[in-house]
Protein backbone atom coordinates (compact mmCIF):
# COMPACT_ATOMS: atom_id res chain seq x y z
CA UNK A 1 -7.91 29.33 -0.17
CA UNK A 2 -10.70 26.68 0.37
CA UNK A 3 -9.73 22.60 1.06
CA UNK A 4 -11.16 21.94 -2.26
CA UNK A 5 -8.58 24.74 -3.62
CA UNK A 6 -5.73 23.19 -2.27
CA UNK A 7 -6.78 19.48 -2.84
CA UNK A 8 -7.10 20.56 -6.49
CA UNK A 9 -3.54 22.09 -6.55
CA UNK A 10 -2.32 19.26 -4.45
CA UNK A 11 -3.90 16.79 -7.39
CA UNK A 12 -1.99 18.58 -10.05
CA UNK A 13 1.53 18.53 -8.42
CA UNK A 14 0.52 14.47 -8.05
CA UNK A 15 -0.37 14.09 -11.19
CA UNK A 16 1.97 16.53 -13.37
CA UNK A 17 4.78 17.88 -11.13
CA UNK A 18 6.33 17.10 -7.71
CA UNK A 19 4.49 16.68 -4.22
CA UNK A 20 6.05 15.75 -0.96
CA UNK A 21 4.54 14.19 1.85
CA UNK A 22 5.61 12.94 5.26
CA UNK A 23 2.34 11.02 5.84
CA UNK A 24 3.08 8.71 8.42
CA UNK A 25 1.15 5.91 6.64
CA UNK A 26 3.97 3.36 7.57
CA UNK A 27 6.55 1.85 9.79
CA UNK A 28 9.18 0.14 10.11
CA UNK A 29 10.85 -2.86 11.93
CA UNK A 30 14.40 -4.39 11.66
CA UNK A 31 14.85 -7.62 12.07
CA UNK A 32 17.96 -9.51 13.20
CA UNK A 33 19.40 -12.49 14.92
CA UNK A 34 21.16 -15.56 13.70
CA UNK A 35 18.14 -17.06 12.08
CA UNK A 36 16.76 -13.72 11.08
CA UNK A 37 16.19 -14.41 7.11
CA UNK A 38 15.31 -17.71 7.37
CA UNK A 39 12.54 -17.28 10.11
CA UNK A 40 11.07 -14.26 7.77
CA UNK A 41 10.86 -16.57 4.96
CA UNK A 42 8.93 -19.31 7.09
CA UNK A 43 6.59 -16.74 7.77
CA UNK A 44 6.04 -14.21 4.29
CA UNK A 45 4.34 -15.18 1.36
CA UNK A 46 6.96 -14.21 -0.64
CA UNK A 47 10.75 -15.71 -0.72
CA UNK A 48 12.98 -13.67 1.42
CA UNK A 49 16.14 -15.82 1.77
CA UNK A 50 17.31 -14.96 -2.09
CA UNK A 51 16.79 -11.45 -1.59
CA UNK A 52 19.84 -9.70 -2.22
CA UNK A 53 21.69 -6.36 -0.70
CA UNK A 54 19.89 -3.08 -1.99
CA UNK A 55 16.95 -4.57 -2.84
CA UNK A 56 12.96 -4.64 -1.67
CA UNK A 57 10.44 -7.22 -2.30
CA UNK A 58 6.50 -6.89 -1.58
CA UNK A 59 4.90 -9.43 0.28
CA UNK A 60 2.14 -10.40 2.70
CA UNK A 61 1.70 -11.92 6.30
CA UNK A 62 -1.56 -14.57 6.27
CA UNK A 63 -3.22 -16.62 9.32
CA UNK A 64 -3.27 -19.82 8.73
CA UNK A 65 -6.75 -19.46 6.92
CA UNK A 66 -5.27 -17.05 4.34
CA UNK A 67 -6.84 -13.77 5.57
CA UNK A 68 -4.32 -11.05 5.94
CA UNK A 69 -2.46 -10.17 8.75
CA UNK A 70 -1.07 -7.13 6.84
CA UNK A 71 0.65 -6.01 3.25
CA UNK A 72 4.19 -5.42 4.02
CA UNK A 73 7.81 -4.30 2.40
CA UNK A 74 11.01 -6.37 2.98
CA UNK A 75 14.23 -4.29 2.44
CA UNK A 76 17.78 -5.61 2.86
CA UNK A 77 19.96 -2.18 2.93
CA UNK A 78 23.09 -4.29 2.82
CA UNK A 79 26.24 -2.04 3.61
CA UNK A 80 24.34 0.83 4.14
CA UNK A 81 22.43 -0.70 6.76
CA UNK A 82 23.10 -3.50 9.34
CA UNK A 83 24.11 -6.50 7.22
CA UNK A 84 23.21 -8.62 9.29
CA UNK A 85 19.34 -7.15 9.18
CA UNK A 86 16.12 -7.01 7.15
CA UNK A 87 13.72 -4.12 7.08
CA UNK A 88 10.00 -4.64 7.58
CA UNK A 89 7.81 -1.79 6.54
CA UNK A 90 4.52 -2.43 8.02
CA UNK A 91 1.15 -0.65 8.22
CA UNK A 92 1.45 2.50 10.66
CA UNK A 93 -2.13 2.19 11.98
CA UNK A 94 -1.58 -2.04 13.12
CA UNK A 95 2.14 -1.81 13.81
CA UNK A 96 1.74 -2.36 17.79
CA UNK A 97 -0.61 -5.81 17.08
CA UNK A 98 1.72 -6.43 13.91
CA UNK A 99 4.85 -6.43 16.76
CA UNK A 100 2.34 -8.85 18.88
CA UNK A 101 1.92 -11.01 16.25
CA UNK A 102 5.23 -11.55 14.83
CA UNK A 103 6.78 -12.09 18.58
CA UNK A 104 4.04 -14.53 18.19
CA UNK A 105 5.84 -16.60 15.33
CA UNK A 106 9.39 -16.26 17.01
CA UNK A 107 9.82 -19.97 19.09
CA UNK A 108 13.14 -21.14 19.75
CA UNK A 109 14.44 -19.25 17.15
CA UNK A 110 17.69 -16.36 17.53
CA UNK A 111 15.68 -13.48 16.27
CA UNK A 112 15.44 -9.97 17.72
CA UNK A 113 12.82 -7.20 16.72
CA UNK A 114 13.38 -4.01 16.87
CA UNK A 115 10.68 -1.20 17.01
CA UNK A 116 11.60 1.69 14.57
CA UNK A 117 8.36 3.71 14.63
CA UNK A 118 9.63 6.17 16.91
CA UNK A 119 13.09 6.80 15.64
CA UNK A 120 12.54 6.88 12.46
CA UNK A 121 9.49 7.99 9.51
CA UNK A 122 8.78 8.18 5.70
CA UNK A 123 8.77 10.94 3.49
CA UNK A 124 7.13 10.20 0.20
CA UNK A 125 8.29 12.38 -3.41
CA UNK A 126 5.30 11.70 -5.86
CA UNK A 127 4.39 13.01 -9.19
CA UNK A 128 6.24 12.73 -13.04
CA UNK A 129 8.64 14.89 -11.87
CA UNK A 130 9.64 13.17 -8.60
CA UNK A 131 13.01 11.79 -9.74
CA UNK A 132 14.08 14.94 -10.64
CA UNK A 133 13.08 16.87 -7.46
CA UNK A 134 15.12 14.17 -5.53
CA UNK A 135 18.24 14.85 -8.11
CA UNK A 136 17.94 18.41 -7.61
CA UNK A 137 17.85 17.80 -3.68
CA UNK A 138 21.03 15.58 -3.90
CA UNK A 139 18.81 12.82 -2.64
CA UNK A 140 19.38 9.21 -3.71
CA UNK A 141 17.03 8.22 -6.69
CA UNK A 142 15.64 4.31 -6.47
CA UNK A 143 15.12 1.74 -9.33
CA UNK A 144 12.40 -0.23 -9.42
CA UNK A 145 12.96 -2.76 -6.50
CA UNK A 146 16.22 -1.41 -5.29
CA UNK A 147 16.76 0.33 -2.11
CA UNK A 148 19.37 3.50 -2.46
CA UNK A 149 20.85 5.06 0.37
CA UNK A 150 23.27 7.61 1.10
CA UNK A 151 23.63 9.98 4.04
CA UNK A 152 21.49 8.46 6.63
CA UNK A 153 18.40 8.25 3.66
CA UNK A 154 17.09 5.17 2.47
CA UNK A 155 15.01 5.39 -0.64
CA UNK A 156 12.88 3.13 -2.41
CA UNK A 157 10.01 3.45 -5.29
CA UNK A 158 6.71 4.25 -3.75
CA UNK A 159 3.84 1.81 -5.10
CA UNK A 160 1.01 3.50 -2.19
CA UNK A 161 -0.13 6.18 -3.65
CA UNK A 162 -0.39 5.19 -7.56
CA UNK A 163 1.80 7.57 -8.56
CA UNK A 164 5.56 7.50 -9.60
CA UNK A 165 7.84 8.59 -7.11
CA UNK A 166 9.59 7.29 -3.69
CA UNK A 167 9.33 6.76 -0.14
CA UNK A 168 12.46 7.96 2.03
CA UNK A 169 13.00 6.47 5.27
CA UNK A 170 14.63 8.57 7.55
CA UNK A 171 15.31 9.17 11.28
CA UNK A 172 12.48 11.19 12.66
CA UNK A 173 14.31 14.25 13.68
CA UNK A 174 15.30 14.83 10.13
CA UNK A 175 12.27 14.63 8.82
CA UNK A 176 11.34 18.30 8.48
CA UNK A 177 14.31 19.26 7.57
CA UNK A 178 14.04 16.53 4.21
CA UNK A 179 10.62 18.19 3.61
CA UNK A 180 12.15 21.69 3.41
CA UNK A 181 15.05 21.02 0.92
CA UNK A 182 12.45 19.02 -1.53
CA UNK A 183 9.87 21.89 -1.08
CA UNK A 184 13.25 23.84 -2.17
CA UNK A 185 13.52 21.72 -5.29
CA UNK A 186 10.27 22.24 -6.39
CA UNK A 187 8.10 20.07 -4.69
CA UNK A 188 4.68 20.95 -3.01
CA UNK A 189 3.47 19.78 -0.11
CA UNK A 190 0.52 17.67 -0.28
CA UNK A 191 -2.14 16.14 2.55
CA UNK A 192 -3.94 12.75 3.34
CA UNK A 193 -6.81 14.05 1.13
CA UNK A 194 -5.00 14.41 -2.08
CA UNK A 195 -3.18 11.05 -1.82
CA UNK A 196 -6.49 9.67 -1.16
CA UNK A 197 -7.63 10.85 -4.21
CA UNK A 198 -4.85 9.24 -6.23
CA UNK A 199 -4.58 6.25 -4.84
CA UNK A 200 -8.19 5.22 -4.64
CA UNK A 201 -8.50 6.78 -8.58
CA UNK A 202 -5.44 4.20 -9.40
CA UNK A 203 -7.04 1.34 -7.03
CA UNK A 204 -4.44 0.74 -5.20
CA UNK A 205 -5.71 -0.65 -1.46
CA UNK A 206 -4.32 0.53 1.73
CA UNK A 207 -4.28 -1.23 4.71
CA UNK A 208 -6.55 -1.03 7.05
CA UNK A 209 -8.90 0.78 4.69
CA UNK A 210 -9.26 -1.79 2.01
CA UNK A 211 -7.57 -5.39 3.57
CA UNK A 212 -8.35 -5.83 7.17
CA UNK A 213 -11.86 -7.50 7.15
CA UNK A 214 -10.54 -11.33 6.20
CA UNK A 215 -9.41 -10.40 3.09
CA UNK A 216 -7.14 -12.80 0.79
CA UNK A 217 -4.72 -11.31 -0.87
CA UNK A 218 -6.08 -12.18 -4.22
CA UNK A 219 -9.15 -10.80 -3.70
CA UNK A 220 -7.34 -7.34 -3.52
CA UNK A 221 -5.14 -8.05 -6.55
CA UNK A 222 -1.91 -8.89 -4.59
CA UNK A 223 -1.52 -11.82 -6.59
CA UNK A 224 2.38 -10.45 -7.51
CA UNK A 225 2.90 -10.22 -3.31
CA UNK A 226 2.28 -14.04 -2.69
CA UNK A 227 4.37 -17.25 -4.00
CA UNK A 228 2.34 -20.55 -4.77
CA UNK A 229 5.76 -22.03 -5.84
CA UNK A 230 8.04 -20.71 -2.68
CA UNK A 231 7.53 -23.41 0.42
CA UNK A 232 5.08 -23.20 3.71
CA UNK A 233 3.81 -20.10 4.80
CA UNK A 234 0.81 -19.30 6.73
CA UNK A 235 -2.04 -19.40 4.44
CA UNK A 236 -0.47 -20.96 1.52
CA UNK A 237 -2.92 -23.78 1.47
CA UNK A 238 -5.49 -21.35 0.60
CA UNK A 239 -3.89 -19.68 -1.61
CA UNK A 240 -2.72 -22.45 -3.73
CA UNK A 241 -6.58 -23.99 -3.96
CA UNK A 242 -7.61 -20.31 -4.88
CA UNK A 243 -4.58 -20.23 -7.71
CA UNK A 244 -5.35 -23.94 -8.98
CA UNK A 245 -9.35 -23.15 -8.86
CA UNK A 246 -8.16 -19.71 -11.14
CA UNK A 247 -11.05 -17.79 -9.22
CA UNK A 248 -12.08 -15.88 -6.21
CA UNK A 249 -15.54 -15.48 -4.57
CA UNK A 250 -15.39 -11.36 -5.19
CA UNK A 251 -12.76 -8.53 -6.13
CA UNK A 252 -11.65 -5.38 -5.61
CA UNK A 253 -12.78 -3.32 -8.16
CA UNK A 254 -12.68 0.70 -8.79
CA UNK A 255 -15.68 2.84 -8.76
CA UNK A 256 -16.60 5.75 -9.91
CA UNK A 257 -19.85 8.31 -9.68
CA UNK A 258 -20.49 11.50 -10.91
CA UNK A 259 -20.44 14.65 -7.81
CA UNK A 260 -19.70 14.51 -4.18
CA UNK A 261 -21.68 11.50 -3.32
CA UNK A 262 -23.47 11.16 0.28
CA UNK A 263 -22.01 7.69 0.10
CA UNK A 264 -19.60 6.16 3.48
CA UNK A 265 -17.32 3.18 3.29
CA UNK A 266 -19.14 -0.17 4.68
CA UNK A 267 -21.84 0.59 2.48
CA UNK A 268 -23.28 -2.08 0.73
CA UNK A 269 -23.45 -2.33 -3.21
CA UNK A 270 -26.74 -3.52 -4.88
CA UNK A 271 -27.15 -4.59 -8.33
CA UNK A 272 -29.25 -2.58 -10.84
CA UNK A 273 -31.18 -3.96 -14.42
CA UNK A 274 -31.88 -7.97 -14.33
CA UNK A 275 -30.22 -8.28 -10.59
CA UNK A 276 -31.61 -5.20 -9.08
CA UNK A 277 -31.38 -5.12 -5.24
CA UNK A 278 -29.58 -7.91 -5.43
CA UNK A 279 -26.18 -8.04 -2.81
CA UNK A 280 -23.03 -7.06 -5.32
CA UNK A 281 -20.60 -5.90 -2.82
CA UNK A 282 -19.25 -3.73 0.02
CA UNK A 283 -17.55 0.16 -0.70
CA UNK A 284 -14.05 0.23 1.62
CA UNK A 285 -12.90 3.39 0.17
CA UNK A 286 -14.78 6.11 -0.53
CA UNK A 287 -13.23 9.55 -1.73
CA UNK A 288 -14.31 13.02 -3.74
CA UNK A 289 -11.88 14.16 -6.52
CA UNK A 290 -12.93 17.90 -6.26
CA UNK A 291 -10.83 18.92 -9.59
CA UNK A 292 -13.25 16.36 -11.90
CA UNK A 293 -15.91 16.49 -9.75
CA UNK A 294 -16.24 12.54 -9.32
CA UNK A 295 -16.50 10.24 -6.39
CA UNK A 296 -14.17 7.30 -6.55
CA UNK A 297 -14.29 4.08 -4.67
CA UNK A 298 -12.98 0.93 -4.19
CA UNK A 299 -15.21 -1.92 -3.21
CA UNK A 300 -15.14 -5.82 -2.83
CA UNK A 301 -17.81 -7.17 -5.72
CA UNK A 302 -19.29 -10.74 -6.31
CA UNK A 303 -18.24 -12.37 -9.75
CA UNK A 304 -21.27 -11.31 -11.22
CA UNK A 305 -20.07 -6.92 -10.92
CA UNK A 306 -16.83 -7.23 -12.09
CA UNK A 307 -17.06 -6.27 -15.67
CA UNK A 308 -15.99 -2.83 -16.92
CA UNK A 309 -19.22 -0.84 -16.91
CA UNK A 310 -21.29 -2.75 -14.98
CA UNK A 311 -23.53 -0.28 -12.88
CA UNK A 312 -24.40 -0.91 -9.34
CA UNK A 313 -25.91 1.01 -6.10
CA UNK A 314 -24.99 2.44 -3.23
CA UNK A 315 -27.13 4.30 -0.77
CA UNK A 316 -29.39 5.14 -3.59
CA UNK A 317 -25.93 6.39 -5.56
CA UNK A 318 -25.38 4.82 -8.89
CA UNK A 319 -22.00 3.93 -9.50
CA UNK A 320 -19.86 2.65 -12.25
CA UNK A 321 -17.21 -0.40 -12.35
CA UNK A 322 -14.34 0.96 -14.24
CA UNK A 323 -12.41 -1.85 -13.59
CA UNK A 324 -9.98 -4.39 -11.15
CA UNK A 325 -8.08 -2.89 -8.23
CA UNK A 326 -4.64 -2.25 -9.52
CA UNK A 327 -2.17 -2.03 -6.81
């Protein structure tokens, strides 16, 4: 069987059945300490004190000049967890400067952090037919922003990848084991390259890929991860002028161009027509969907790019804007 094969079958069990991945994409943190909700507040873009027992909320972590420190996911697992706790879910490939920089905001206040990337993972069930692969596992099935857990598994709906479906967080040395029972109930197990491909056709950015290079969130479309009415946070200056002003400079838009285009992420975008060679953008995700034969791509273009259609170049590659990042 070639890659592009199994990418293709991967792709289908995304897009019409059940896949199951343990990508390692993400980790996690728990925070606790007497002034444990309260300091996470101070410091997210979204309000964390209200958040109740079983449920998630998305949010963000700014400097103060708005740019993003990372996307993140704030769980409270209630009585299946540590009440006393939040979960962070952070970016796997930052997580050792993310646990610098939150240290960082922690001054005379009772908070303790503790690093869960090596004891425990995420498993991810994707597709249409993801909540009943979990079912038929005996696995707890989440609602939209509610964390389920039962037996040591705590489960939440997946918003990476595009697809339906959700992420399981579970103590490493189960892991395998989870993967094997769900590849039991039906699911197929699928590789970076396929959730690539779905992810970057649904435009939804990953961090590093798509948010590390100063971006504000609503550039990349977070605008439903940050608060302009919930108090101080780092960056919430910025974001409030950007909310009042109702614009951004540029936007993250999805791509598309027909074969396997010789095309890299960093490259630049040019216009074509009346602004010919003239700067429209940066690629930051780049991918080949071997079943339709496309490349996709997300990429950060000026004001003047953004509508559906508009055509612009990329190492000689014409590409098309099919529309605004939609993560």
């Amino acid at each position: 069987m070639t890659d592009d094969t199994a990418t293709i079958d991967e792709l289908a069990a995304l897009r019409e059945g059940a896949a199951v991945a343990a990508h390692g994409l993400r980790a996690c943190v728990r925070v606790s300490g007497d002034d444990h909700r309260e300091w996470l507040d101070r410091i997210s873009s979204m309000p964390i004190i209200p958040l109740e027992p079983g449920r998630f909320t998305w949010s963000t972590l700014m400097d103060g000049k708005g740019k993003m420190r990372c996307d993140m996911r704030v769980a409270h697992l209630g009585d299946a967890g540590d009440a006393g706790s939040l979960l962070v879910e952070l970016p796997a490939s930052h997580h050792a400067n993310l646990m610098r920089v939150l240290d960082m905001y922690i001054l005379r206040d009772k908070v303790e952090l503790t690093d869960l990337s090596a004891s425990h993972t995420m498993v991810s069930v994707l597709g249409p037919r993801a909540e009943a692969g979990l079912a038929d596992a005996g696995l707890p099935v989440p609602g939209d922003d509610r964390v389920v857990s039962a037996d040591g598994v705590h489960a939440m709906a997946a918003r990476l990848f595009g697809v339906p479906g959700a992420d399981l967080l579970v103590e490493a040395d189960a892991a395998d084991a989870l993967v094997e029972t769900l590849v039991g109930a039906g699911a197929l197990r699928v590789g970076r390259a396929a959730l690539d491909v779905v992810r970057v056709e649904a435009g939804v950015p990953w961090f590093a890929e798509d948010m590390a290079d100063a971006v504000i969130p609503l550039e990349a479309g977070l605008d439903e991860h940050v608060s302009i009415t919930k108090g101080c946070y780092p960056g919430q200056e910025v974001v409030a002028r950007i909310a009042n002003l109702g614009q951004v400079a540029r936007k993250l838009v999805r791509l598309s161009a027909p074969g396997a285009a010789p095309v890299a992420s960093g490259s630049e975008l040019l216009g074509t027509g009346e602004r010919i060679g003239k700067p429209a953008g940066t690629l930051t995700s780049v991918v080949h969907d071997p079943g339709s034969d496309r490349t996709l791509a997300l990429g950060y273009a000026r004001r003047a790019f953004w509508k559906d259609g508009s055509e612009v170049t990329a190492d000689g590659v014409t590409f098309r804007v099919e529309g605004p990042a939609r993560p």
